[in-house]
Structures are given as structure tokens and as C-alpha cells.
N, C-alpha and C. Protein backbone atom coordinates (compact mmCIF):
# COMPACT_ATOMS: atom_id res chain seq x y z
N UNK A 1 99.67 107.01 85.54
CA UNK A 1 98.39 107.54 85.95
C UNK A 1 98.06 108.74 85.08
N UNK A 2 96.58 108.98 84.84
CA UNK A 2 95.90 110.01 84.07
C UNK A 2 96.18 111.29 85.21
N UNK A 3 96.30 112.47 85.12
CA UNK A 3 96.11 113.38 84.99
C UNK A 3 94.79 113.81 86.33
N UNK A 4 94.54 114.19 87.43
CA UNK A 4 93.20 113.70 88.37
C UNK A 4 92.74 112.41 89.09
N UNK A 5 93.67 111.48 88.46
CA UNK A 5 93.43 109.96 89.32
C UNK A 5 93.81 109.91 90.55
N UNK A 6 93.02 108.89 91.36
CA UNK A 6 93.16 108.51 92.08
C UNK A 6 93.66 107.72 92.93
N UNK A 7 94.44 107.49 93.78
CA UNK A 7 94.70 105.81 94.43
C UNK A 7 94.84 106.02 96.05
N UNK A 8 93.88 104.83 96.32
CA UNK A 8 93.88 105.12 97.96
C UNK A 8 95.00 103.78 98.26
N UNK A 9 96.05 104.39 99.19
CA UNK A 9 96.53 102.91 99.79
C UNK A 9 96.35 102.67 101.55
N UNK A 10 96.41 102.07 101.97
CA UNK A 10 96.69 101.22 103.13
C UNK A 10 97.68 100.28 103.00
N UNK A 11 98.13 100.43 104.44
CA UNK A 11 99.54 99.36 104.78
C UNK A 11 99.43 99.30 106.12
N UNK A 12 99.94 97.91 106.57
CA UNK A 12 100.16 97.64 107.80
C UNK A 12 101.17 96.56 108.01
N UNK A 13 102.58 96.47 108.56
CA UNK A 13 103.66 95.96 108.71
C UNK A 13 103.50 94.96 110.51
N UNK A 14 104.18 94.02 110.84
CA UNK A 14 103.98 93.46 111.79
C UNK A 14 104.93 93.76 112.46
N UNK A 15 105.57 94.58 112.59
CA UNK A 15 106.91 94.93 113.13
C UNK A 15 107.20 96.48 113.19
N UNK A 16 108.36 97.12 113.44
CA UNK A 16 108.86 98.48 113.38
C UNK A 16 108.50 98.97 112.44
N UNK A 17 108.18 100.41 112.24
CA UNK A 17 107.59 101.75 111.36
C UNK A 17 108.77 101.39 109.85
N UNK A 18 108.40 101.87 109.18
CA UNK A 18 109.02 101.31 107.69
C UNK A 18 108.80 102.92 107.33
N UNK A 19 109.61 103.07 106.02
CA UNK A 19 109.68 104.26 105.36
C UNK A 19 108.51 104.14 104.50
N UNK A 20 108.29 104.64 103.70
CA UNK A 20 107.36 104.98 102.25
C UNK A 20 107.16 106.39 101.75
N UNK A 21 106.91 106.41 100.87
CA UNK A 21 106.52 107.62 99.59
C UNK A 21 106.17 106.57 98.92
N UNK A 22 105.19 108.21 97.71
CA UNK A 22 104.92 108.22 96.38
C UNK A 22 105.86 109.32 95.83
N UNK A 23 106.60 108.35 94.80
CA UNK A 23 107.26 110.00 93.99
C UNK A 23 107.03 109.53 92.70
N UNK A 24 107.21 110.07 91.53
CA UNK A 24 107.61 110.08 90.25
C UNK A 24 109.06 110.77 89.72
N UNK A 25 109.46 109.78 88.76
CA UNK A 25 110.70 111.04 87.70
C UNK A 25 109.89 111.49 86.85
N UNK A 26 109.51 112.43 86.65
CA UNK A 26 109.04 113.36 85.35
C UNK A 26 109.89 113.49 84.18
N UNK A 27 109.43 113.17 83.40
CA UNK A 27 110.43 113.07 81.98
C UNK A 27 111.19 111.74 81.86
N UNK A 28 111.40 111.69 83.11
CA UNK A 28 112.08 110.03 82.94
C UNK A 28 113.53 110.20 83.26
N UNK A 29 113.70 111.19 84.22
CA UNK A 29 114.66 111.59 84.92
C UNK A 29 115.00 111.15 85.84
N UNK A 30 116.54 111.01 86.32
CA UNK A 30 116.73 110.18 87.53
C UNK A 30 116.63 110.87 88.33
N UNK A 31 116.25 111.89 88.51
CA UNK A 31 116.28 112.97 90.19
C UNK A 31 114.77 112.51 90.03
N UNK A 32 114.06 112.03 91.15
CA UNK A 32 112.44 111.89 91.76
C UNK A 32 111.89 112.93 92.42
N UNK A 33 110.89 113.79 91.76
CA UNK A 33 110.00 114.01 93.06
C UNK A 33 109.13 113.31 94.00
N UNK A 34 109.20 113.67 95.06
CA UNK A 34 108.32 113.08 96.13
C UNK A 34 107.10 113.93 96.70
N UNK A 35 106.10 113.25 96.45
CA UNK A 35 104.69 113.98 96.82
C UNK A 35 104.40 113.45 97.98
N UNK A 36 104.07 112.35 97.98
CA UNK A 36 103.80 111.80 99.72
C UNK A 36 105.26 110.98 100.71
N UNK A 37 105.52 110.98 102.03
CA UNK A 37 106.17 110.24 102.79
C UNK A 37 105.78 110.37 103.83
N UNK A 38 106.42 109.36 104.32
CA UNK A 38 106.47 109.04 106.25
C UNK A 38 107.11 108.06 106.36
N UNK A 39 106.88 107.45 107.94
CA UNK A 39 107.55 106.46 108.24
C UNK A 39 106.63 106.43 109.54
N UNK A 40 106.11 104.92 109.30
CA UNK A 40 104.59 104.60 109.74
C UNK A 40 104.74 102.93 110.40
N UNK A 41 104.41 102.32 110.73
CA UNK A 41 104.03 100.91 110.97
C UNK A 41 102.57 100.64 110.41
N UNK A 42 101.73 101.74 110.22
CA UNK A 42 100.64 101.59 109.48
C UNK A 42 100.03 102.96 109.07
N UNK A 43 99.70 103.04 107.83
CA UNK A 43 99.03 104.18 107.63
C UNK A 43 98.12 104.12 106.43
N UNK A 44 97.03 104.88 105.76
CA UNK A 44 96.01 105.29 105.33
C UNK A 44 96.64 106.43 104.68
N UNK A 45 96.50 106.86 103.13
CA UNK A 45 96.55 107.95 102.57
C UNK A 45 96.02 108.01 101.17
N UNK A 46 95.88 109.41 100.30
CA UNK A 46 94.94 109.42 99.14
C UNK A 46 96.47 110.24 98.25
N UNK A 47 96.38 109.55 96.99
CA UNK A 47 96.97 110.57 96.49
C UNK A 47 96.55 110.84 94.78
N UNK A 48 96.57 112.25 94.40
CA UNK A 48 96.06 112.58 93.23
C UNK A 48 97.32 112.64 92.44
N UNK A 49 97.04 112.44 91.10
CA UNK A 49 98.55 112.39 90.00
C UNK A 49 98.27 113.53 89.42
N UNK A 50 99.11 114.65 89.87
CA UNK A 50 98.89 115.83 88.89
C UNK A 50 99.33 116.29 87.77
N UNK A 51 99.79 115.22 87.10
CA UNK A 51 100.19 115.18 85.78
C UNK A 51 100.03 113.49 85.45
N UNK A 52 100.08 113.84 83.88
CA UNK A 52 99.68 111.75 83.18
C UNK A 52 101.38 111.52 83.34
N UNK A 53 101.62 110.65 83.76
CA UNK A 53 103.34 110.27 84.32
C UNK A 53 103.10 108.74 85.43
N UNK A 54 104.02 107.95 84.97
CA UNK A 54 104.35 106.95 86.34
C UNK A 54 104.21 107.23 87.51
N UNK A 55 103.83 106.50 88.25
CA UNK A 55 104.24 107.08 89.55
C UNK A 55 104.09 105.81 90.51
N UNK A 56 105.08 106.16 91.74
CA UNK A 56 105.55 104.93 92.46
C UNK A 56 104.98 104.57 93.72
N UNK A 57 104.91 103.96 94.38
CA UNK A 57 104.54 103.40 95.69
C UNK A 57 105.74 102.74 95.77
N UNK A 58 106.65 103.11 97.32
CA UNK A 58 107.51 102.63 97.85
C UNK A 58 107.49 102.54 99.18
N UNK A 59 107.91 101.46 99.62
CA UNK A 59 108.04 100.93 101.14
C UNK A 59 109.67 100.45 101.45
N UNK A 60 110.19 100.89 102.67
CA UNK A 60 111.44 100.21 102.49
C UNK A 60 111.40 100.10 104.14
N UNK A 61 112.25 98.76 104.23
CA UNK A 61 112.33 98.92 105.85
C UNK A 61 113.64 99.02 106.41
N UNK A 62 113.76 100.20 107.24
CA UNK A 62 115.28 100.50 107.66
C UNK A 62 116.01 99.83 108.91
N UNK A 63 115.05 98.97 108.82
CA UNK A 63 115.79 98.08 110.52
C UNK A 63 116.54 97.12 109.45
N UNK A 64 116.90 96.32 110.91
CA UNK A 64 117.98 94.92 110.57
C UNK A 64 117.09 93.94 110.64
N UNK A 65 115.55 93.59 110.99
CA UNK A 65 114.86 92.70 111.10
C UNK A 65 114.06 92.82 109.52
N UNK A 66 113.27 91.51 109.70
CA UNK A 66 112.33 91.30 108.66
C UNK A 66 110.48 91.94 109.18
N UNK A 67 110.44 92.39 108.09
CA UNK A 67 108.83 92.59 108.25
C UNK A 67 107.87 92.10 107.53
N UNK A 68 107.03 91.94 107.53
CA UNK A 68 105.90 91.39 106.71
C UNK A 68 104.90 92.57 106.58
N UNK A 69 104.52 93.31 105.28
CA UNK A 69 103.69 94.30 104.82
C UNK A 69 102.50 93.55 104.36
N UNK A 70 101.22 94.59 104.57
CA UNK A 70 100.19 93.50 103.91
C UNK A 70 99.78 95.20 103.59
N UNK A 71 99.31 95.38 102.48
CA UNK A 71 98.65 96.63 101.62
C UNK A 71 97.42 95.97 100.50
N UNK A 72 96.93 97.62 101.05
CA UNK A 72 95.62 97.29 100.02
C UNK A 72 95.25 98.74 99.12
N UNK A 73 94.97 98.52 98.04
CA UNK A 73 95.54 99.72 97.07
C UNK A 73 93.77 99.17 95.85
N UNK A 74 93.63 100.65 95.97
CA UNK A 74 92.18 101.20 95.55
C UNK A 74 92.63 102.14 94.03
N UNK A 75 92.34 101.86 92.92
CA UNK A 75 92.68 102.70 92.28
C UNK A 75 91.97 103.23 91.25
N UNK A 76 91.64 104.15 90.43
CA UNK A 76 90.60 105.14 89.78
C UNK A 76 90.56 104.06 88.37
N UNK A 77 89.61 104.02 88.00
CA UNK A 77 89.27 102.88 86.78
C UNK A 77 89.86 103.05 85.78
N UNK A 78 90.56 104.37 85.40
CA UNK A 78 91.73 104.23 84.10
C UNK A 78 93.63 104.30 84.46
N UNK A 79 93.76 103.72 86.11
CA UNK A 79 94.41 103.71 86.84
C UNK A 79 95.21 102.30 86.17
N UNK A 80 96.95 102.58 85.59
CA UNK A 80 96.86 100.37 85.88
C UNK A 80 98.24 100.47 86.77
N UNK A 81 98.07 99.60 87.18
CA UNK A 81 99.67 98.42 87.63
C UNK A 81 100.64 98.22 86.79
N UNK A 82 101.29 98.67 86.62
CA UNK A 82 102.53 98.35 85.62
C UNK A 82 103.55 97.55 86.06
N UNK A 83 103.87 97.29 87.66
CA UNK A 83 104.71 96.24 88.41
C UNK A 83 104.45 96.39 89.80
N UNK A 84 104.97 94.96 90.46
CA UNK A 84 104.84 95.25 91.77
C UNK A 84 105.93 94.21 91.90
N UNK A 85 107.21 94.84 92.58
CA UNK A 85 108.26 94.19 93.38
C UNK A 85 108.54 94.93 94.18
């Protein structure tokens, strides 16, 4: 992400609250900062990239069951996708 971009996400899981953040490694370091988290079954949030650097969207679910996530991700027009697993 540029430097002021944008990305709105939404998520909603059919089951128990799931973890998530946004962090980045800066420099390309293995220690991450983390700018956004929680642990939600659904949530709504905005986040700005305050520096031009990667940056992640993560979901993880800490139960023993399966969940099904459905997200929807809004992002600033010089914004890209570089992967999604």
C-alpha cells in the first residue's frame, strides 16, 4: 500500500469470534507490527497505511471447530492484492 491508502474490510464468520489484525514487517523484518486487532464473530473497520510497505489482513480461528468467513474488502484505487490464502 501507498503511503494514505485506504482499505475498508468487513467480515462475518458463522460460528465463534475468530482473531484478526492488520500488521506489517517494515523492512521486511520478522518481528510485525500490529495496527489493528480483535477478536470478533463480525466486524467493520478502516485502516490507513502510514507508510508505502505490505501490509496484511489476518483472520485465524482459535477454536477446535470449523468456520466459514465471508469478507468484503474495499480498497483505495492504487491499492493491489498481492495474495489471498
Amino acid at each position: 500500500m501507498k503511503t494514505g491508502d485506504l482499505v475498508e474490510v468487513e467480515f462475518s464468520v458463522d460460528g465463534e469470534a475468530i482473531e484478526w489484525n492488520i500488521h506489517h514487517h517494515p523492512g521486511g523484518q520478522e518481528q510485525a507490527t500490529y495496527h489493528l486487532m480483535g477478536s470478533d464473530a463480525s466486524a467493520m473497520y478502516e485502516f490507513t497505511a502510514p507508510t508505502d510497505d505490505f501490509y496484511f489482513a489476518m483472520w485465524e480461528n482459535p477454536g477446535p471447530g470449523v468456520v466459514t468467513i465471508d469478507v468484503k474488502l474495499k480498497l483505495a484505487s492504487t491499492t493491489e492484492l498481492v495474495a489471498w490464502f
